[in-house]
PDB file of N, CA and C in Angstrom:
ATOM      1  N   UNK A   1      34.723  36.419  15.657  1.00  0.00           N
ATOM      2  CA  UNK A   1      35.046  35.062  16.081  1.00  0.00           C
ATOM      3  C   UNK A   1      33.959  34.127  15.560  1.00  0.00           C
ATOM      4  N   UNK A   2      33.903  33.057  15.056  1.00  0.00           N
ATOM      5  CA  UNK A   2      33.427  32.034  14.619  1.00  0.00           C
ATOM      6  C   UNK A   2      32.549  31.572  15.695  1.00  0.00           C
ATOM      7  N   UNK A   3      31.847  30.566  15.106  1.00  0.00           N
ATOM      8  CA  UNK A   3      30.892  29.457  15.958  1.00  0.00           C
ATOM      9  C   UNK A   3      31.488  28.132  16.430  1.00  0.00           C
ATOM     10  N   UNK A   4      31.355  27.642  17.848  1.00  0.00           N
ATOM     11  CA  UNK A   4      31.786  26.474  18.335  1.00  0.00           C
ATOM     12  C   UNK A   4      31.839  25.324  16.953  1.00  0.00           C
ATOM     13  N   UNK A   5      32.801  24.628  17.132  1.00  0.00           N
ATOM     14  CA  UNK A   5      32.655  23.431  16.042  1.00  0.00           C
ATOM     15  C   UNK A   5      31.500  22.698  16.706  1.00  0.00           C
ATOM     16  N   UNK A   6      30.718  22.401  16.069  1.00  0.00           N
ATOM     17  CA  UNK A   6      29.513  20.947  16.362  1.00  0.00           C
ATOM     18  C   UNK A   6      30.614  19.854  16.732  1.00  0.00           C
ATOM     19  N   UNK A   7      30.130  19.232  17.541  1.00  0.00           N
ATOM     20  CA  UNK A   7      30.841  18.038  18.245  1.00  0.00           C
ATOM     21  C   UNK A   7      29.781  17.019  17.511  1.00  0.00           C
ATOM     22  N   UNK A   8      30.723  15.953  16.524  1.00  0.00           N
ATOM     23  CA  UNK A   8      30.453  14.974  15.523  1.00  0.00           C
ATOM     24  C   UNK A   8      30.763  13.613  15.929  1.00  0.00           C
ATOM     25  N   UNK A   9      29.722  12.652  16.429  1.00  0.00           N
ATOM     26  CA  UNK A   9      29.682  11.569  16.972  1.00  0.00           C
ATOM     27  C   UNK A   9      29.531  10.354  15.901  1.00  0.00           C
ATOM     28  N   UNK A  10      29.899   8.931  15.864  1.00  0.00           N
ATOM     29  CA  UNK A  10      29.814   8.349  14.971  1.00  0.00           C
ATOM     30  C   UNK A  10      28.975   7.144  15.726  1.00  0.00           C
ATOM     31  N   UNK A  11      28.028   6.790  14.483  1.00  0.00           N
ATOM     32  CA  UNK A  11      27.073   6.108  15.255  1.00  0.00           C
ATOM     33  C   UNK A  11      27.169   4.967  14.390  1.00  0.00           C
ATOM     34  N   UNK A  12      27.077   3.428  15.249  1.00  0.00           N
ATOM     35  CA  UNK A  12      26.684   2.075  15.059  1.00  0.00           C
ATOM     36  C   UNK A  12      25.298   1.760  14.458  1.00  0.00           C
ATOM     37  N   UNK A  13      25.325   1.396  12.937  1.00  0.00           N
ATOM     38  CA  UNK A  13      24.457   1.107  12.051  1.00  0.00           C
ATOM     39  C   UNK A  13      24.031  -0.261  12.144  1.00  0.00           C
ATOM     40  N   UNK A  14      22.955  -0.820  11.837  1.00  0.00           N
ATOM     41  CA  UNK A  14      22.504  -2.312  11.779  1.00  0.00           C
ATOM     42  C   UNK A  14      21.406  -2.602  11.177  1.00  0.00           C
ATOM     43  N   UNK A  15      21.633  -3.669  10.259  1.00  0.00           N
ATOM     44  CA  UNK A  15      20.412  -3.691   9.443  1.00  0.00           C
ATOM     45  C   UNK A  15      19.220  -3.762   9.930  1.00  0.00           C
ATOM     46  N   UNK A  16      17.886  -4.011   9.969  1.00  0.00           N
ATOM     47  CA  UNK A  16      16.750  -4.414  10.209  1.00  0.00           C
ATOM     48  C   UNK A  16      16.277  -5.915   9.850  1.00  0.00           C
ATOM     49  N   UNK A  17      16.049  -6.819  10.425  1.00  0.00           N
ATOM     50  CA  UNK A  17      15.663  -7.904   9.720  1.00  0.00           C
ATOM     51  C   UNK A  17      14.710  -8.036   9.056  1.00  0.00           C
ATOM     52  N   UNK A  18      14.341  -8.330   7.880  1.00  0.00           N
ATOM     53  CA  UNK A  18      13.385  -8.892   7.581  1.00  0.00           C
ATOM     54  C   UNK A  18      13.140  -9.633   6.267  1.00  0.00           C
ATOM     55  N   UNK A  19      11.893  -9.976   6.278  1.00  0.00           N
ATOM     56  CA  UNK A  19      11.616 -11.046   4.853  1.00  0.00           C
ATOM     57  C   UNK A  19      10.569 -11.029   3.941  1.00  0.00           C
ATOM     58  N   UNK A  20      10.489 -11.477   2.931  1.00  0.00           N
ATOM     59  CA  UNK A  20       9.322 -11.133   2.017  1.00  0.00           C
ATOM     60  C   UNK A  20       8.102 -12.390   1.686  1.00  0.00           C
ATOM     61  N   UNK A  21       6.961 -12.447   1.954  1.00  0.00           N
ATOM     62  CA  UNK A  21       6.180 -13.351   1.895  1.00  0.00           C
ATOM     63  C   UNK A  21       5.441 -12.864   0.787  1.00  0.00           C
ATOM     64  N   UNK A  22       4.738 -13.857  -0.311  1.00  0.00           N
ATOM     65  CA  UNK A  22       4.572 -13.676  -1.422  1.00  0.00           C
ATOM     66  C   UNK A  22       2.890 -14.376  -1.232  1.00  0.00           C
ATOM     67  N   UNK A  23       2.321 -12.968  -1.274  1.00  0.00           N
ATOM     68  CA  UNK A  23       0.641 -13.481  -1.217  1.00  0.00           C
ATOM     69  C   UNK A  23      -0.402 -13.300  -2.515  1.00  0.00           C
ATOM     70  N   UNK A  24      -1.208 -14.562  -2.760  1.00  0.00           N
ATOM     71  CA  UNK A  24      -1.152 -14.252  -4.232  1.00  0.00           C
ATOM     72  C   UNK A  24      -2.838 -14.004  -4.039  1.00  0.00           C
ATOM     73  N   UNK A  25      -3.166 -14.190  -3.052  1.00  0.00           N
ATOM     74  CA  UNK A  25      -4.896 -14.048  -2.503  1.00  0.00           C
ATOM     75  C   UNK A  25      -5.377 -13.333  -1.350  1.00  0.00           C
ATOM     76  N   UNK A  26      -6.095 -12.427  -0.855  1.00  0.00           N
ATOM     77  CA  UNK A  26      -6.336 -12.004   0.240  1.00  0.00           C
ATOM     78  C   UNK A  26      -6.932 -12.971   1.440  1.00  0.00           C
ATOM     79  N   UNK A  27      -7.255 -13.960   0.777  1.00  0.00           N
ATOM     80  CA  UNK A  27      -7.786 -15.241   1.672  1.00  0.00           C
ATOM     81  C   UNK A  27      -6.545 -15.300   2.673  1.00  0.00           C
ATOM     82  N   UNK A  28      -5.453 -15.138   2.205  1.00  0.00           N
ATOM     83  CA  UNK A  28      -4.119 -16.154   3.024  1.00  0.00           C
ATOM     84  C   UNK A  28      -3.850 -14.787   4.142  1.00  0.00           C
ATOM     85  N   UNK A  29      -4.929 -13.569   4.424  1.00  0.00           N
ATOM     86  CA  UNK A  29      -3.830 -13.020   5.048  1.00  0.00           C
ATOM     87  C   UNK A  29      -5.005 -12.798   6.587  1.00  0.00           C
ATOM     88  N   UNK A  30      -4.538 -12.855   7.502  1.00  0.00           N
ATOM     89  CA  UNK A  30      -5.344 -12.600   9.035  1.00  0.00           C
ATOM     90  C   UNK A  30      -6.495 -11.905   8.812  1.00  0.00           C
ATOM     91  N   UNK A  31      -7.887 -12.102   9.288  1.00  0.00           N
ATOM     92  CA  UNK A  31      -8.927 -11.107   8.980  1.00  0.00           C
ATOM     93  C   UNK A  31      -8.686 -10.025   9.676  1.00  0.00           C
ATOM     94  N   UNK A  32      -8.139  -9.857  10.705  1.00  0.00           N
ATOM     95  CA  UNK A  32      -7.879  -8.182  10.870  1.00  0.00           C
ATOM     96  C   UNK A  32      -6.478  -7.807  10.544  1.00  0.00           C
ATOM     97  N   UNK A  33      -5.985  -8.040   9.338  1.00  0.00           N
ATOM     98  CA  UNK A  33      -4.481  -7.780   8.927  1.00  0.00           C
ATOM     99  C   UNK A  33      -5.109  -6.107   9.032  1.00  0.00           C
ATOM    100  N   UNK A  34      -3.726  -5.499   9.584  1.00  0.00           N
ATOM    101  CA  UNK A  34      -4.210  -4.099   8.906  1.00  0.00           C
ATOM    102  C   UNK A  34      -5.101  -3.433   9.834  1.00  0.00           C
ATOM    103  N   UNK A  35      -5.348  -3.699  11.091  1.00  0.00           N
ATOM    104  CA  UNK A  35      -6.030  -3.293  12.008  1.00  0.00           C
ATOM    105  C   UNK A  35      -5.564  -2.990  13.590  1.00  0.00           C
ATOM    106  N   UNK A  36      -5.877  -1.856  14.118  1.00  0.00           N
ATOM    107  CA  UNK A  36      -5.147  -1.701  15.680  1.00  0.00           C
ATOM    108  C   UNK A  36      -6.172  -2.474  16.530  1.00  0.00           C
ATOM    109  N   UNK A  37      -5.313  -2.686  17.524  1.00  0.00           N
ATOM    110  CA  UNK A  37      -5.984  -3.573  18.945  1.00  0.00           C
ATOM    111  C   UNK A  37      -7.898  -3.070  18.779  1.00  0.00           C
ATOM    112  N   UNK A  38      -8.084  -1.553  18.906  1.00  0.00           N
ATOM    113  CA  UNK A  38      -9.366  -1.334  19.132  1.00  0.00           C
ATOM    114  C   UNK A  38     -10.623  -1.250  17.937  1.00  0.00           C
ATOM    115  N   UNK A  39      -9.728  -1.898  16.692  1.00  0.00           N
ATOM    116  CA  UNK A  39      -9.971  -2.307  15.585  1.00  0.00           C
ATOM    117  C   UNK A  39     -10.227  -1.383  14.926  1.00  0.00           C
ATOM    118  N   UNK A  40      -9.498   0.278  14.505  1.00  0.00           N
ATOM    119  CA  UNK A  40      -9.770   0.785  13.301  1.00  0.00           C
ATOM    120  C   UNK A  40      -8.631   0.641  12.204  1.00  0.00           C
ATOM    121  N   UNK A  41      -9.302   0.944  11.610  1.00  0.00           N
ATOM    122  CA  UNK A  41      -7.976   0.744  10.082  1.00  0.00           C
ATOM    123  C   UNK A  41      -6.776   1.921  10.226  1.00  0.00           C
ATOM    124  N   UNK A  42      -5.717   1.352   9.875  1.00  0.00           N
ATOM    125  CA  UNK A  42      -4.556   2.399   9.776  1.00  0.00           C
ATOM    126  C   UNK A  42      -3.602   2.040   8.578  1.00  0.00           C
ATOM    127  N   UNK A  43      -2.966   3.063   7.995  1.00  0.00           N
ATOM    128  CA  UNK A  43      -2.042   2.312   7.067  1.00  0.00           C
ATOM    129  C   UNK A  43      -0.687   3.440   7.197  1.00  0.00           C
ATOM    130  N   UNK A  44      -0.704   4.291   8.602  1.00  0.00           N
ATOM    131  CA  UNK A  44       0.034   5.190   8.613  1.00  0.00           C
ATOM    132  C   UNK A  44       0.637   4.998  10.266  1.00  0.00           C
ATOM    133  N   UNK A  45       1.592   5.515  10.787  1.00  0.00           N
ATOM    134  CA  UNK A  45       2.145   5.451  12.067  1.00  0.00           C
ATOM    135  C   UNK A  45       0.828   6.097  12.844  1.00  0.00           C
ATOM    136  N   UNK A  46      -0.297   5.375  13.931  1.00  0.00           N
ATOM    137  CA  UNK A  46      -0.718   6.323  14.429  1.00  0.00           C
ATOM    138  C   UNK A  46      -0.031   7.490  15.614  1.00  0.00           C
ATOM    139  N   UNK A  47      -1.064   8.192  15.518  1.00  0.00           N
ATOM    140  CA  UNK A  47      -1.070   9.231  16.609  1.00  0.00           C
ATOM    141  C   UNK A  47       0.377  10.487  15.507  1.00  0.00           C
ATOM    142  N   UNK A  48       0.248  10.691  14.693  1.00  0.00           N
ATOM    143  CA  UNK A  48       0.841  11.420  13.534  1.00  0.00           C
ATOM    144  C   UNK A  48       0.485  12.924  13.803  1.00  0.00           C
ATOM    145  N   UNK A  49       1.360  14.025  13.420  1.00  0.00           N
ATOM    146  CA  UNK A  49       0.675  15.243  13.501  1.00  0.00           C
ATOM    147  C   UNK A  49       0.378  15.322  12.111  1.00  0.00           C
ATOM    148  N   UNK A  50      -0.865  16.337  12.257  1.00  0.00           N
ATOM    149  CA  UNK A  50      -0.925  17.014  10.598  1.00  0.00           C
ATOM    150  C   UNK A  50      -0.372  18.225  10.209  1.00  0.00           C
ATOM    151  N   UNK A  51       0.795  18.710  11.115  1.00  0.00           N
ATOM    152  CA  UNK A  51       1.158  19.439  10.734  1.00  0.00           C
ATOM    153  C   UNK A  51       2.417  19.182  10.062  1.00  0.00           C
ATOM    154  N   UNK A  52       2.833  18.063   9.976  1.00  0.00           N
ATOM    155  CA  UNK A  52       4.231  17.395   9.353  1.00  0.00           C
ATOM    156  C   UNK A  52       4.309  18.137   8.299  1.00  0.00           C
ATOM    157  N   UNK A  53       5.457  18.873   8.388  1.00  0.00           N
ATOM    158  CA  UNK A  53       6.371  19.168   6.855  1.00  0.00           C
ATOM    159  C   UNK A  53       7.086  18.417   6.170  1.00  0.00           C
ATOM    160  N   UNK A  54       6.617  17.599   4.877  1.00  0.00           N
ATOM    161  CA  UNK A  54       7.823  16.598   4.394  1.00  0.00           C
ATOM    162  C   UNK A  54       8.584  17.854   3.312  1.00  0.00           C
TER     163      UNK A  54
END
């Protein structure tokens, strides 16, 4: 005998908004652009495992 069929749900898609600002100097951008509340640098989702398999 076979395996249960997977029960296949259809899901409501929606874009993301957003927009593109065109910076031609680092002057124009917040001095802590690029920084968390307790001010270290991140350029990745924190709190990440390192064990991620891509």
């Amino acid at each position: 005998m076979s395996a249960s069929p997977v029960a296949r749900q259809t899901t409501n898609c929606q874009n993301i908004p957003s927009r593109r600002v065109v910076v031609n100097d680092a002057s124009q951008l917040p001095h802590d652009y690029s920084t968390t509340p307790g001010g270290t640098l991140f350029s990745t989702t924190p709190g990440g495992s390192l064990n991620s398999k891509f």
